[in-house]
PDB file of N, CA and C in Angstrom:
ATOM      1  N   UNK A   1     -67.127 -65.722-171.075  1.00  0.00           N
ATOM      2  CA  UNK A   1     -67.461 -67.060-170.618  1.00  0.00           C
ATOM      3  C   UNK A   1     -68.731 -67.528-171.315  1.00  0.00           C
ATOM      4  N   UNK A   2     -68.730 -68.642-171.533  1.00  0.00           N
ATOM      5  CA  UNK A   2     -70.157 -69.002-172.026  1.00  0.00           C
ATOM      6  C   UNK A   2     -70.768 -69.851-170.768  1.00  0.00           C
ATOM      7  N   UNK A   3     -71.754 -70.238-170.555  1.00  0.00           N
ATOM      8  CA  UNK A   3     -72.707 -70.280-169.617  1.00  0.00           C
ATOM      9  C   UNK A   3     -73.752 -71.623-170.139  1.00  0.00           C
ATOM     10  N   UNK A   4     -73.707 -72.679-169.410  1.00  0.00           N
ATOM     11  CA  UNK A   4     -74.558 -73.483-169.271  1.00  0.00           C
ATOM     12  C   UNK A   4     -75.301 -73.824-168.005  1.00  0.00           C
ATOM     13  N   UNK A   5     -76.340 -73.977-168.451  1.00  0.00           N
ATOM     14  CA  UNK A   5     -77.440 -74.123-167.466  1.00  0.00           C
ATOM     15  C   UNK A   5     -78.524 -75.564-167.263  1.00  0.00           C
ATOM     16  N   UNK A   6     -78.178 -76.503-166.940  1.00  0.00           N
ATOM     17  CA  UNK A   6     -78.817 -77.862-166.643  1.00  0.00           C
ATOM     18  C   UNK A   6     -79.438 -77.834-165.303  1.00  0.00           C
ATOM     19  N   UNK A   7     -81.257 -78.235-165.355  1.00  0.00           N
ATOM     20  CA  UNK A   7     -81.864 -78.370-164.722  1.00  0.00           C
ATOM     21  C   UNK A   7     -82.800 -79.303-164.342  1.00  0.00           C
ATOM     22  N   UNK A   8     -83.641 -79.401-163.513  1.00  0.00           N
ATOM     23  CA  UNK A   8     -84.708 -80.793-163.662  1.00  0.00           C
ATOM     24  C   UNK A   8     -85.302 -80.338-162.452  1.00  0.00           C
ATOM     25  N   UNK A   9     -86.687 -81.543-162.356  1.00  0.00           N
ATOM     26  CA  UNK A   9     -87.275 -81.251-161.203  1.00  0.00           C
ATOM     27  C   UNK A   9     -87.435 -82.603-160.354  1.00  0.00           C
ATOM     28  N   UNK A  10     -86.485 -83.015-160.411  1.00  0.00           N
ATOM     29  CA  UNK A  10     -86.369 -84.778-159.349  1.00  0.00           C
ATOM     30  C   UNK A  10     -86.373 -84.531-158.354  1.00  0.00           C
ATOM     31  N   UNK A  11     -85.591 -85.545-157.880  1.00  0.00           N
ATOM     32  CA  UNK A  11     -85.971 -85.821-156.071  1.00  0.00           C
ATOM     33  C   UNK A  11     -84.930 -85.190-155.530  1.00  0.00           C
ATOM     34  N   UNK A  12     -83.975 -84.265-156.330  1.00  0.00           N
ATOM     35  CA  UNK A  12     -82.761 -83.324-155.812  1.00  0.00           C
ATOM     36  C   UNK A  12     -81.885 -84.217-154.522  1.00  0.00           C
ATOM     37  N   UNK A  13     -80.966 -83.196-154.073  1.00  0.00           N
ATOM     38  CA  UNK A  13     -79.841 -83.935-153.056  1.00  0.00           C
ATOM     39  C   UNK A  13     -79.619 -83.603-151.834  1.00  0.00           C
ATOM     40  N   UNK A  14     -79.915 -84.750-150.870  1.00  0.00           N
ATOM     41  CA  UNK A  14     -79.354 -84.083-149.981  1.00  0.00           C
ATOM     42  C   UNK A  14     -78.077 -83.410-149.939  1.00  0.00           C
ATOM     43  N   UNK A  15     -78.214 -83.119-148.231  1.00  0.00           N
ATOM     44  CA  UNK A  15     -76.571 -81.889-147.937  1.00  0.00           C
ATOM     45  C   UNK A  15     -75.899 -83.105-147.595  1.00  0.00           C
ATOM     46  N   UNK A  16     -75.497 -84.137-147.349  1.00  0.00           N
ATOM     47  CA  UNK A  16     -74.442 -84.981-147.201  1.00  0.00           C
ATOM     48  C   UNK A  16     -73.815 -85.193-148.811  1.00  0.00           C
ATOM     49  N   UNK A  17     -74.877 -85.528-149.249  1.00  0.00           N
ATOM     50  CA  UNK A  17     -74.099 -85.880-150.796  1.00  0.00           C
ATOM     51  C   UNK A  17     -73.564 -84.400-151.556  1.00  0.00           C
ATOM     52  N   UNK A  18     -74.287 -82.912-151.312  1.00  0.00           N
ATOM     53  CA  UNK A  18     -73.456 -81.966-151.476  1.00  0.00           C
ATOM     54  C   UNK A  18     -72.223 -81.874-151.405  1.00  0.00           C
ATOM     55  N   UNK A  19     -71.739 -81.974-150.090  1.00  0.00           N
ATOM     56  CA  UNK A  19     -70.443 -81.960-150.020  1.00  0.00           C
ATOM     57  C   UNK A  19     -69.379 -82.810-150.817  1.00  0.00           C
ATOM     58  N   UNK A  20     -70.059 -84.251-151.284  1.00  0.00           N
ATOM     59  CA  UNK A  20     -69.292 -85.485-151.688  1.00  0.00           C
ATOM     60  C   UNK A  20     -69.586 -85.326-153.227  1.00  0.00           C
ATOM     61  N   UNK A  21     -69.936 -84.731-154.064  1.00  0.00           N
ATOM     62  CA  UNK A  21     -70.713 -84.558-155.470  1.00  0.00           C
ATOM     63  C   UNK A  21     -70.007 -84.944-156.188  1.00  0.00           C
ATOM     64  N   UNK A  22     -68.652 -84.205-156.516  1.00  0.00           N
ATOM     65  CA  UNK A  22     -67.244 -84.166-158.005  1.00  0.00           C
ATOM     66  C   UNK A  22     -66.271 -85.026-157.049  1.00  0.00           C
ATOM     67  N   UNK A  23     -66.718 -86.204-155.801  1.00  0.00           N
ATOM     68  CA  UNK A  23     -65.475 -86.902-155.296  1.00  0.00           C
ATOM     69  C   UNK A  23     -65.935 -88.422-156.396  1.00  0.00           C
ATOM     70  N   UNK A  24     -64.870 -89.029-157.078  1.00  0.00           N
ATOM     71  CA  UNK A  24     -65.012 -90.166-157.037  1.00  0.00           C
ATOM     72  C   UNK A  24     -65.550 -91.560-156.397  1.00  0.00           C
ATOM     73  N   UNK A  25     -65.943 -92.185-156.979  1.00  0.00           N
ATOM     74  CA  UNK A  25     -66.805 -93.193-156.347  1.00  0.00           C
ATOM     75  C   UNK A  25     -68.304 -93.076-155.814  1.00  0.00           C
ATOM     76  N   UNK A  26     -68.869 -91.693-155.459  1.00  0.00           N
ATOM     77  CA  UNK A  26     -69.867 -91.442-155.033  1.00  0.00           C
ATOM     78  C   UNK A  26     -71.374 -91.792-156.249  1.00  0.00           C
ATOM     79  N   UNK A  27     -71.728 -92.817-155.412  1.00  0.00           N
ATOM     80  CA  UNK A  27     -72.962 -92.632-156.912  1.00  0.00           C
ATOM     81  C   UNK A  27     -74.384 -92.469-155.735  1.00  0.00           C
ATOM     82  N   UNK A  28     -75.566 -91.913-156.059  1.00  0.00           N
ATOM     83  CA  UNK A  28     -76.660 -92.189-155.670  1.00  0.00           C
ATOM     84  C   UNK A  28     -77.617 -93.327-155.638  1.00  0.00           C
ATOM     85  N   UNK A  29     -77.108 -94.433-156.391  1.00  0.00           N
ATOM     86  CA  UNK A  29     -77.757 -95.421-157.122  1.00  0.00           C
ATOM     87  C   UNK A  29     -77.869 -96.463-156.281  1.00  0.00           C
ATOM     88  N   UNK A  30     -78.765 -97.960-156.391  1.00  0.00           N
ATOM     89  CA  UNK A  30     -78.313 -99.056-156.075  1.00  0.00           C
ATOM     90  C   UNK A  30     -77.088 -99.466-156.202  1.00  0.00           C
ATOM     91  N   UNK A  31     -76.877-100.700-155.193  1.00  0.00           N
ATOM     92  CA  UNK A  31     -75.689-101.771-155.908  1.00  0.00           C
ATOM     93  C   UNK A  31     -75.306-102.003-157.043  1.00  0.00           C
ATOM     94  N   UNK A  32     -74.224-101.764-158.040  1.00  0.00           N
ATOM     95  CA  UNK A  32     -74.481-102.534-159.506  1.00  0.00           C
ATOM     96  C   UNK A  32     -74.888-101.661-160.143  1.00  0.00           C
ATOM     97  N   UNK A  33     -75.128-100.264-160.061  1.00  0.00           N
ATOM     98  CA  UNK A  33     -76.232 -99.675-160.650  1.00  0.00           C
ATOM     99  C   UNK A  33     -75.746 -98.821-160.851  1.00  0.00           C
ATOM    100  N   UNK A  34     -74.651 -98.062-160.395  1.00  0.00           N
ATOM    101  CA  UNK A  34     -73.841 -96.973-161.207  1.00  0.00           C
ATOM    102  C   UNK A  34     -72.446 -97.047-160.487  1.00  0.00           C
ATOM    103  N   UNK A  35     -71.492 -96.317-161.395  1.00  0.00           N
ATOM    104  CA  UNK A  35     -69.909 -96.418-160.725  1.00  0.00           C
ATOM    105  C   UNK A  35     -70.136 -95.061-160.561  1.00  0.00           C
ATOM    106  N   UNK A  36     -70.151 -94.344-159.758  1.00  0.00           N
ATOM    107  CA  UNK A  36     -69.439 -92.862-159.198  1.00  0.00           C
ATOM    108  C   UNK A  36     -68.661 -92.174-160.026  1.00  0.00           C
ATOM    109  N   UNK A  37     -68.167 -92.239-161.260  1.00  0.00           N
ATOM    110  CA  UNK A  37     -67.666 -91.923-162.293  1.00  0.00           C
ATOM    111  C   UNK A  37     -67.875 -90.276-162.945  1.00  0.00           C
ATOM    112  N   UNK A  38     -69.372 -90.235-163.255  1.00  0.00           N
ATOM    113  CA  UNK A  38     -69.888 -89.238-164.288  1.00  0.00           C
ATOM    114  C   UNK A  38     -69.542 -87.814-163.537  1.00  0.00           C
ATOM    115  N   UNK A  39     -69.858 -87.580-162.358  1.00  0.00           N
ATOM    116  CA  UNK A  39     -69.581 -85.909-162.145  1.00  0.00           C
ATOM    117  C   UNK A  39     -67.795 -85.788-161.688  1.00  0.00           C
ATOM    118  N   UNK A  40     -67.177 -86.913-161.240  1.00  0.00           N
ATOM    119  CA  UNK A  40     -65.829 -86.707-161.192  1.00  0.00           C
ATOM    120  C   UNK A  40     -64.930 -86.480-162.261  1.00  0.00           C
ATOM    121  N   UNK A  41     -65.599 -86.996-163.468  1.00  0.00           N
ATOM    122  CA  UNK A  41     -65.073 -86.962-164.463  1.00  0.00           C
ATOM    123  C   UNK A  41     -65.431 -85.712-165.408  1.00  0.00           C
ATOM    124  N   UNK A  42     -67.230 -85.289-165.394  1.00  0.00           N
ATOM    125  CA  UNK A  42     -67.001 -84.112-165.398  1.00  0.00           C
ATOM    126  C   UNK A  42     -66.627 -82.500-165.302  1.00  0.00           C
ATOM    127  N   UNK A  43     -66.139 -83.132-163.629  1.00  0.00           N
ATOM    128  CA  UNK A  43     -65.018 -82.066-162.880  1.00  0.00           C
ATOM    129  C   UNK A  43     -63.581 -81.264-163.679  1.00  0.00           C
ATOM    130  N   UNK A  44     -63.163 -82.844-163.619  1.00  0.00           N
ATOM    131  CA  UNK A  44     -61.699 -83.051-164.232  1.00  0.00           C
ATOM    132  C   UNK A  44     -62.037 -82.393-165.996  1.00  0.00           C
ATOM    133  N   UNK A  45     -62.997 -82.733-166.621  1.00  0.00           N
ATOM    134  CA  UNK A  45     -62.595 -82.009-167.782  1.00  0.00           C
ATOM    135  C   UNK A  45     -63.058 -80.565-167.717  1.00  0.00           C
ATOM    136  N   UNK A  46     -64.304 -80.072-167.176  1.00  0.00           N
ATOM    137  CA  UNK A  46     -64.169 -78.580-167.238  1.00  0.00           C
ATOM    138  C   UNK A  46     -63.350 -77.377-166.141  1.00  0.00           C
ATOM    139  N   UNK A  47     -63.086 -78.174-165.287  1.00  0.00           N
ATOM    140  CA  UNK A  47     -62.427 -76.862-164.540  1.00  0.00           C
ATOM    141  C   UNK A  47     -60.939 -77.492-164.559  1.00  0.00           C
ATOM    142  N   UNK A  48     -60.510 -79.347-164.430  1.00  0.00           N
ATOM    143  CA  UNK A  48     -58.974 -78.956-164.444  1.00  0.00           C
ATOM    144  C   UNK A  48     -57.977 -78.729-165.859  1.00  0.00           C
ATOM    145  N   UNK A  49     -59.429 -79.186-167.021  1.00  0.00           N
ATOM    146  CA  UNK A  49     -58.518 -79.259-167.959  1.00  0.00           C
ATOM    147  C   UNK A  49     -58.845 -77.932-169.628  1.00  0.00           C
ATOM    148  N   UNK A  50     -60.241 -77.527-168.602  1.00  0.00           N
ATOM    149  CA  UNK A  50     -60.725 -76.129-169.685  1.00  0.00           C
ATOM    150  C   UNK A  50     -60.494 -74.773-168.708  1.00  0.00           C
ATOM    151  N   UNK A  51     -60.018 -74.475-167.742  1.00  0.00           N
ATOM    152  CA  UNK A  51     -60.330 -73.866-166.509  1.00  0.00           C
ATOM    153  C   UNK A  51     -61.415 -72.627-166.480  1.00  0.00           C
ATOM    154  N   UNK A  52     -62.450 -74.291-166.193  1.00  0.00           N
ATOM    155  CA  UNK A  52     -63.872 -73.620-166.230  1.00  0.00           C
ATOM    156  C   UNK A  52     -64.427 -73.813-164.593  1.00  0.00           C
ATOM    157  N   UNK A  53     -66.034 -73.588-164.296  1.00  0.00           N
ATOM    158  CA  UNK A  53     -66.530 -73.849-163.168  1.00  0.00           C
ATOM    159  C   UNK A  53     -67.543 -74.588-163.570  1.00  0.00           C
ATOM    160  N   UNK A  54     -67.851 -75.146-162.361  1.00  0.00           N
ATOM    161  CA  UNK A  54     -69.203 -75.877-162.563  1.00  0.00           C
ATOM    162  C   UNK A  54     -69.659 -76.043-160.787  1.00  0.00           C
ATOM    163  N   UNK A  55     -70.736 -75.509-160.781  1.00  0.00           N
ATOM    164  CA  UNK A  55     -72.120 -75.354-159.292  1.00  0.00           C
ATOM    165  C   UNK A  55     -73.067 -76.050-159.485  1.00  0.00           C
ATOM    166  N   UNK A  56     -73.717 -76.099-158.558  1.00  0.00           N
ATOM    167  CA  UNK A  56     -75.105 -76.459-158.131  1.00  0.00           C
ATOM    168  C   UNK A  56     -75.996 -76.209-157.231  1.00  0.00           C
ATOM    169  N   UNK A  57     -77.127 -76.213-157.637  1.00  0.00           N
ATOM    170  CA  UNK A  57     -78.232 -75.550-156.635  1.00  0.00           C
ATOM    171  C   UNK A  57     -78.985 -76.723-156.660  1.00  0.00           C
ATOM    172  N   UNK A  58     -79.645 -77.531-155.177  1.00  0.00           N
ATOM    173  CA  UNK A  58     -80.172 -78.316-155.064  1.00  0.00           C
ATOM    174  C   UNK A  58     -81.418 -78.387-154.110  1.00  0.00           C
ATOM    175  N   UNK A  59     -82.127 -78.363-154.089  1.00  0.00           N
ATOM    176  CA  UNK A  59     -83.928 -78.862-152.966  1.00  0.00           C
ATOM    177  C   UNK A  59     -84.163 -80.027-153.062  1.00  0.00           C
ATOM    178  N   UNK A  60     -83.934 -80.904-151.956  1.00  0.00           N
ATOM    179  CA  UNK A  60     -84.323 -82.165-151.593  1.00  0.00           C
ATOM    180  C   UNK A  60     -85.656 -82.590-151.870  1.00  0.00           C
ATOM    181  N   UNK A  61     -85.851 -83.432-152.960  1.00  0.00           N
ATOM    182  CA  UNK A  61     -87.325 -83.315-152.806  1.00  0.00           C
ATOM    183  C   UNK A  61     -88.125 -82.225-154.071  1.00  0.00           C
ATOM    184  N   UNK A  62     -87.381 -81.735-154.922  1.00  0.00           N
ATOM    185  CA  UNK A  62     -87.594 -80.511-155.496  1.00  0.00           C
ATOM    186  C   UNK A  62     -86.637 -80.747-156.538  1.00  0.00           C
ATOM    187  N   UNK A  63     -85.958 -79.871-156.953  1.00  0.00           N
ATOM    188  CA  UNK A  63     -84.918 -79.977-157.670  1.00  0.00           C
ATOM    189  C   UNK A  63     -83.489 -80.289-157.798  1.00  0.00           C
ATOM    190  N   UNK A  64     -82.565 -80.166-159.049  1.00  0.00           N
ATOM    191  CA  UNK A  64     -81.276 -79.621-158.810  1.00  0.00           C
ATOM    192  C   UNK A  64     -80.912 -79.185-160.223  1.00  0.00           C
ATOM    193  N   UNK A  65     -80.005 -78.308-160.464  1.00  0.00           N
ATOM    194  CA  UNK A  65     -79.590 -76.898-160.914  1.00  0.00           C
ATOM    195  C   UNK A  65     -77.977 -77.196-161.380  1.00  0.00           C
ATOM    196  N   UNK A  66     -77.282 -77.280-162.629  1.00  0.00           N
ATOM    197  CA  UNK A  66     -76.031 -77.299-162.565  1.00  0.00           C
ATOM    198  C   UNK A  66     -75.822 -76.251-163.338  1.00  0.00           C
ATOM    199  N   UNK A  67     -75.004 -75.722-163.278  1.00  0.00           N
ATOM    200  CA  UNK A  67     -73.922 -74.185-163.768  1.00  0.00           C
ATOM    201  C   UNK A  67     -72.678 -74.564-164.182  1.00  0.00           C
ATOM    202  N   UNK A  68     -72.686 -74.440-165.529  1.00  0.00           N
ATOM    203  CA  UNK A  68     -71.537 -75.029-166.393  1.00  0.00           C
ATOM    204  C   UNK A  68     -70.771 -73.450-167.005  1.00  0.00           C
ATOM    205  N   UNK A  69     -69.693 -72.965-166.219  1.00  0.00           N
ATOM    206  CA  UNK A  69     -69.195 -71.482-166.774  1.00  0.00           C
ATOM    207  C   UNK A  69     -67.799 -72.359-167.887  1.00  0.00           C
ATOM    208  N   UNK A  70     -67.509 -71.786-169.246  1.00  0.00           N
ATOM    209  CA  UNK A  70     -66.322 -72.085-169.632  1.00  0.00           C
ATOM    210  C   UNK A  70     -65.324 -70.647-170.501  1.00  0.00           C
ATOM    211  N   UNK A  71     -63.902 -70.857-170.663  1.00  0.00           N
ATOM    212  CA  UNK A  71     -63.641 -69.564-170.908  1.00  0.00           C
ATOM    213  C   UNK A  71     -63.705 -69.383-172.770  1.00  0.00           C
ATOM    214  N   UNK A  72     -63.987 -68.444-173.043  1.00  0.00           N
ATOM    215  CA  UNK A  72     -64.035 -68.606-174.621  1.00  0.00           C
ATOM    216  C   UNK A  72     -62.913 -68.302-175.051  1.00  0.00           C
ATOM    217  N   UNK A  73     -62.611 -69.047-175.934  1.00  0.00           N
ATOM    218  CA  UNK A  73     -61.215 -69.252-176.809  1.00  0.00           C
ATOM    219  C   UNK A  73     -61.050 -67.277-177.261  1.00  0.00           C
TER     220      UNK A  73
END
């Protein structure tokens, strides 16, 4: 597997939006200000269409952590 690792130190997520993360439509943003698009779509290409994983580790207030596993050819 190869292994990616994306991190930062923002204002991280709450546990409501945990649960809702890779659903469509969900954005964090203002009105107008983002379509819910980017992690649903990154869902769909690494785990339904590379069958890879992808996690997250998040602190409200602190960070968040994504884990990009894919399988090597």
């Amino acid at each position: 597997m190869a292994v990616v690792e994306i991190a930062d130190n923002g204002q991280g997520m709450s546990e409501k939006v945990h649960s809702k993360i890779f659903k469509q439509g969900l954005t964090t943003k203002g009105v107008g200000k983002g379509t819910g698009l980017g992690l649903a779509i990154t869902w769909q290409i690494i785990v339904e269409k590379h069958g890879g994983t992808i996690t997250f580790e998040s602190e409200l207030e602190k960070r968040t952590e994504f884990i990009i596993s894919l399988p090597l050819i």
